[in-house]
C-alpha atoms as a PDB file:
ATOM      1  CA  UNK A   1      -0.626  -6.432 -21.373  1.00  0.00           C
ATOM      2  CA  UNK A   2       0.390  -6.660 -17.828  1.00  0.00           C
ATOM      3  CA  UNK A   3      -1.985  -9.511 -17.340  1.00  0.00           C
ATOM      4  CA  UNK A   4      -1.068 -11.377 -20.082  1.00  0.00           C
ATOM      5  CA  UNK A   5       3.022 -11.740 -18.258  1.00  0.00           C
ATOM      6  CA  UNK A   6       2.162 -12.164 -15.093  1.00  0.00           C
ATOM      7  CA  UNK A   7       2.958 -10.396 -12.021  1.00  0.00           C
ATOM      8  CA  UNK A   8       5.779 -13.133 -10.839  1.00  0.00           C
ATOM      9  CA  UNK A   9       7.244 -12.199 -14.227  1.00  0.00           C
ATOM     10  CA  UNK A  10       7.576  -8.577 -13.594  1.00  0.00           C
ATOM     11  CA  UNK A  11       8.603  -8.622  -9.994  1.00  0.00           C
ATOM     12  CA  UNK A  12      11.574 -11.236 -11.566  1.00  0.00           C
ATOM     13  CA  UNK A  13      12.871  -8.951 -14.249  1.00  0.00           C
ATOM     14  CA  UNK A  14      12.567  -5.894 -11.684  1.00  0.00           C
ATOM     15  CA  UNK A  15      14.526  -7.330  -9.116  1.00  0.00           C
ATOM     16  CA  UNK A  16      16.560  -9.227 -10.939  1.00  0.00           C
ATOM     17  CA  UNK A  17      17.637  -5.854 -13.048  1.00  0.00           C
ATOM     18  CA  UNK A  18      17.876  -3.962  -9.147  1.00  0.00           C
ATOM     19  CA  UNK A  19      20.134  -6.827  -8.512  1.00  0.00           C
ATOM     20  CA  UNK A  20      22.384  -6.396 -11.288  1.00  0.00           C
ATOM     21  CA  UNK A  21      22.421  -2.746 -11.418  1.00  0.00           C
ATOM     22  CA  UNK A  22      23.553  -2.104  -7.525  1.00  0.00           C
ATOM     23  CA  UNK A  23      26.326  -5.314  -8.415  1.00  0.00           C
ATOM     24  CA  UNK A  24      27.466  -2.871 -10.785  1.00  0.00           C
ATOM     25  CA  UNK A  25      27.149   0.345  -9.108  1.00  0.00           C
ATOM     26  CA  UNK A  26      29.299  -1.040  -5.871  1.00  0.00           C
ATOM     27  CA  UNK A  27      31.896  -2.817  -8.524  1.00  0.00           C
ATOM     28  CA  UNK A  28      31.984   0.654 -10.845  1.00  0.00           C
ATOM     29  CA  UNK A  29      32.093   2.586  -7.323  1.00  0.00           C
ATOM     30  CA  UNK A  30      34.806   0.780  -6.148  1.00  0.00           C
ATOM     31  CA  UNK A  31      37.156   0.994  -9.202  1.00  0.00           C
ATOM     32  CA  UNK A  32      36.827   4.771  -9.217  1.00  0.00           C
ATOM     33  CA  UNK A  33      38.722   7.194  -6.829  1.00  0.00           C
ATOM     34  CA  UNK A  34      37.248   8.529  -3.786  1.00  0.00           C
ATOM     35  CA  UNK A  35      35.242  11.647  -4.430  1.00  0.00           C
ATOM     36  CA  UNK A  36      32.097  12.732  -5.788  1.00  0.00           C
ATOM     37  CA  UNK A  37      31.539  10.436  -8.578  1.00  0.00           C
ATOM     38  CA  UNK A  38      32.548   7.550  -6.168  1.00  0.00           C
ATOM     39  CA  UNK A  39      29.632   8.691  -3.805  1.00  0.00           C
ATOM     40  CA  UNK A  40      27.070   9.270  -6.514  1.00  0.00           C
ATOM     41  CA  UNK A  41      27.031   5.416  -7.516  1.00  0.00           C
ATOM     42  CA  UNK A  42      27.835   3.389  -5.110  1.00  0.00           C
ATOM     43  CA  UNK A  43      25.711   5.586  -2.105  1.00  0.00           C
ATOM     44  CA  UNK A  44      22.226   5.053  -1.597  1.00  0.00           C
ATOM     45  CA  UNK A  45      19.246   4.598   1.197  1.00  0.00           C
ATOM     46  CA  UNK A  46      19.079   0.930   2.920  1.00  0.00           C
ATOM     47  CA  UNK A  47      15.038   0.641   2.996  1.00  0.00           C
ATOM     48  CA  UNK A  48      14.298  -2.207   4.881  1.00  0.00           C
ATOM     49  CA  UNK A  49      13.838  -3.556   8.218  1.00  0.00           C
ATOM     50  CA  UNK A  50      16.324  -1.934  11.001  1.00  0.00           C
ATOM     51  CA  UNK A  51      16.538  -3.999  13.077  1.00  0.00           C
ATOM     52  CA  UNK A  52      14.673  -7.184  11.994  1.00  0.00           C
ATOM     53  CA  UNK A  53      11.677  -8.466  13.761  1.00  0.00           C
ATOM     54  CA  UNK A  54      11.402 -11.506  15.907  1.00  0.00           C
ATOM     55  CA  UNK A  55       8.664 -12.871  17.244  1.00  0.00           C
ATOM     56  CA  UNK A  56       9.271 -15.719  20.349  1.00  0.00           C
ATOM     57  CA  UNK A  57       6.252 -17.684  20.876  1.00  0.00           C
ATOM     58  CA  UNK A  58       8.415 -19.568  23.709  1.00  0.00           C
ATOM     59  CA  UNK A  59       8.686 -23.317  21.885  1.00  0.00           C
ATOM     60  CA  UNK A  60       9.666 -21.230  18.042  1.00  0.00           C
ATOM     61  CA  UNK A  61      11.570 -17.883  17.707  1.00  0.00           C
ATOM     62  CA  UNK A  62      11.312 -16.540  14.143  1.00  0.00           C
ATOM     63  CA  UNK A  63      13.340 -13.608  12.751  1.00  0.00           C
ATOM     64  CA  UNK A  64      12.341 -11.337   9.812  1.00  0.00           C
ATOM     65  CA  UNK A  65      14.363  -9.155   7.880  1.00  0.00           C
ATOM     66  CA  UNK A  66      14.453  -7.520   4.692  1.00  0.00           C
ATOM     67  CA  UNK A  67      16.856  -5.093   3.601  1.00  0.00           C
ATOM     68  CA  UNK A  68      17.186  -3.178   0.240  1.00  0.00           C
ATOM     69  CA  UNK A  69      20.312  -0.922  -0.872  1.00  0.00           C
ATOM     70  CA  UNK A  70      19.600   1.187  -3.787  1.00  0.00           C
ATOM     71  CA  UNK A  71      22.232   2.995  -5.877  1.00  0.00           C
ATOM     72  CA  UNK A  72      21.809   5.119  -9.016  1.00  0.00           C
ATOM     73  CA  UNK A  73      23.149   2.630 -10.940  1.00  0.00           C
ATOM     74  CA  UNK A  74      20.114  -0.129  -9.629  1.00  0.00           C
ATOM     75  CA  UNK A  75      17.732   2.359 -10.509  1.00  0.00           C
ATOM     76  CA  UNK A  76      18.798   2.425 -14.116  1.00  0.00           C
ATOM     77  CA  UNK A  77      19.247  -1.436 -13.769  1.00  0.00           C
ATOM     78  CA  UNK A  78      15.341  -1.328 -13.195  1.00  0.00           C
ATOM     79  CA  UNK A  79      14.706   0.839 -16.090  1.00  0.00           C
ATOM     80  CA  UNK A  80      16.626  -0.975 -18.463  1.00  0.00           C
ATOM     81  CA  UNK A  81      15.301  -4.459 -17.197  1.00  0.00           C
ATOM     82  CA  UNK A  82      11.676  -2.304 -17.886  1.00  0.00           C
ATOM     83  CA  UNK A  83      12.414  -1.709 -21.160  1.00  0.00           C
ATOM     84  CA  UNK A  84      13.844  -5.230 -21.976  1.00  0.00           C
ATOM     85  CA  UNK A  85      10.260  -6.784 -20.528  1.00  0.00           C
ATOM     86  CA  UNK A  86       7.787  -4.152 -22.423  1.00  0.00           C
ATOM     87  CA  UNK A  87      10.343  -5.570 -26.008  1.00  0.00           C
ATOM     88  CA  UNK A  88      10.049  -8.938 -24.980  1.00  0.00           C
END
């Protein structure tokens, strides 16, 4: 079934639902008081590169850098957006 959507389409709704989720988790974390609860969704790793890469070839410099900051609440963005795609 996989096949039949296409990888671009997965990797869309995944990050797209990532995307939504952490929105969500730093808005929801930012509304509540400092604290626990306040920690649990809006804190999460940074996976990425730290710090970027550049490579000089002396007539071009090019930088690279990807960063990701997951939060409980883009983790169940992902599994929702999941669950949307295998309905659809």
């Amino acid at each position: 079934m996989a096949a039949q959507r296409g990888i671009g389409l997965i990797l869309l709704v995944v990050i797209a639902g990532l995307v939504v989720g952490s929105l969500l988790g730093e808005l929801l974390g930012s509304l509540l008081p400092s604290g626990h609860a306040q920690d649990l969704i809006s804190r999460g790793p940074t996976i990425g590169l730290t710090p970027p890469a550049t490579v000089d070839l002396r007539f071009l410099a090019m930088t690279f850098g990807v960063s990701l900051k997951v939060n409980l609440v883009g983790v169940v963005g992902v599994v929702l957006a999941a669950v949307a795609l295998r309905r659809l």
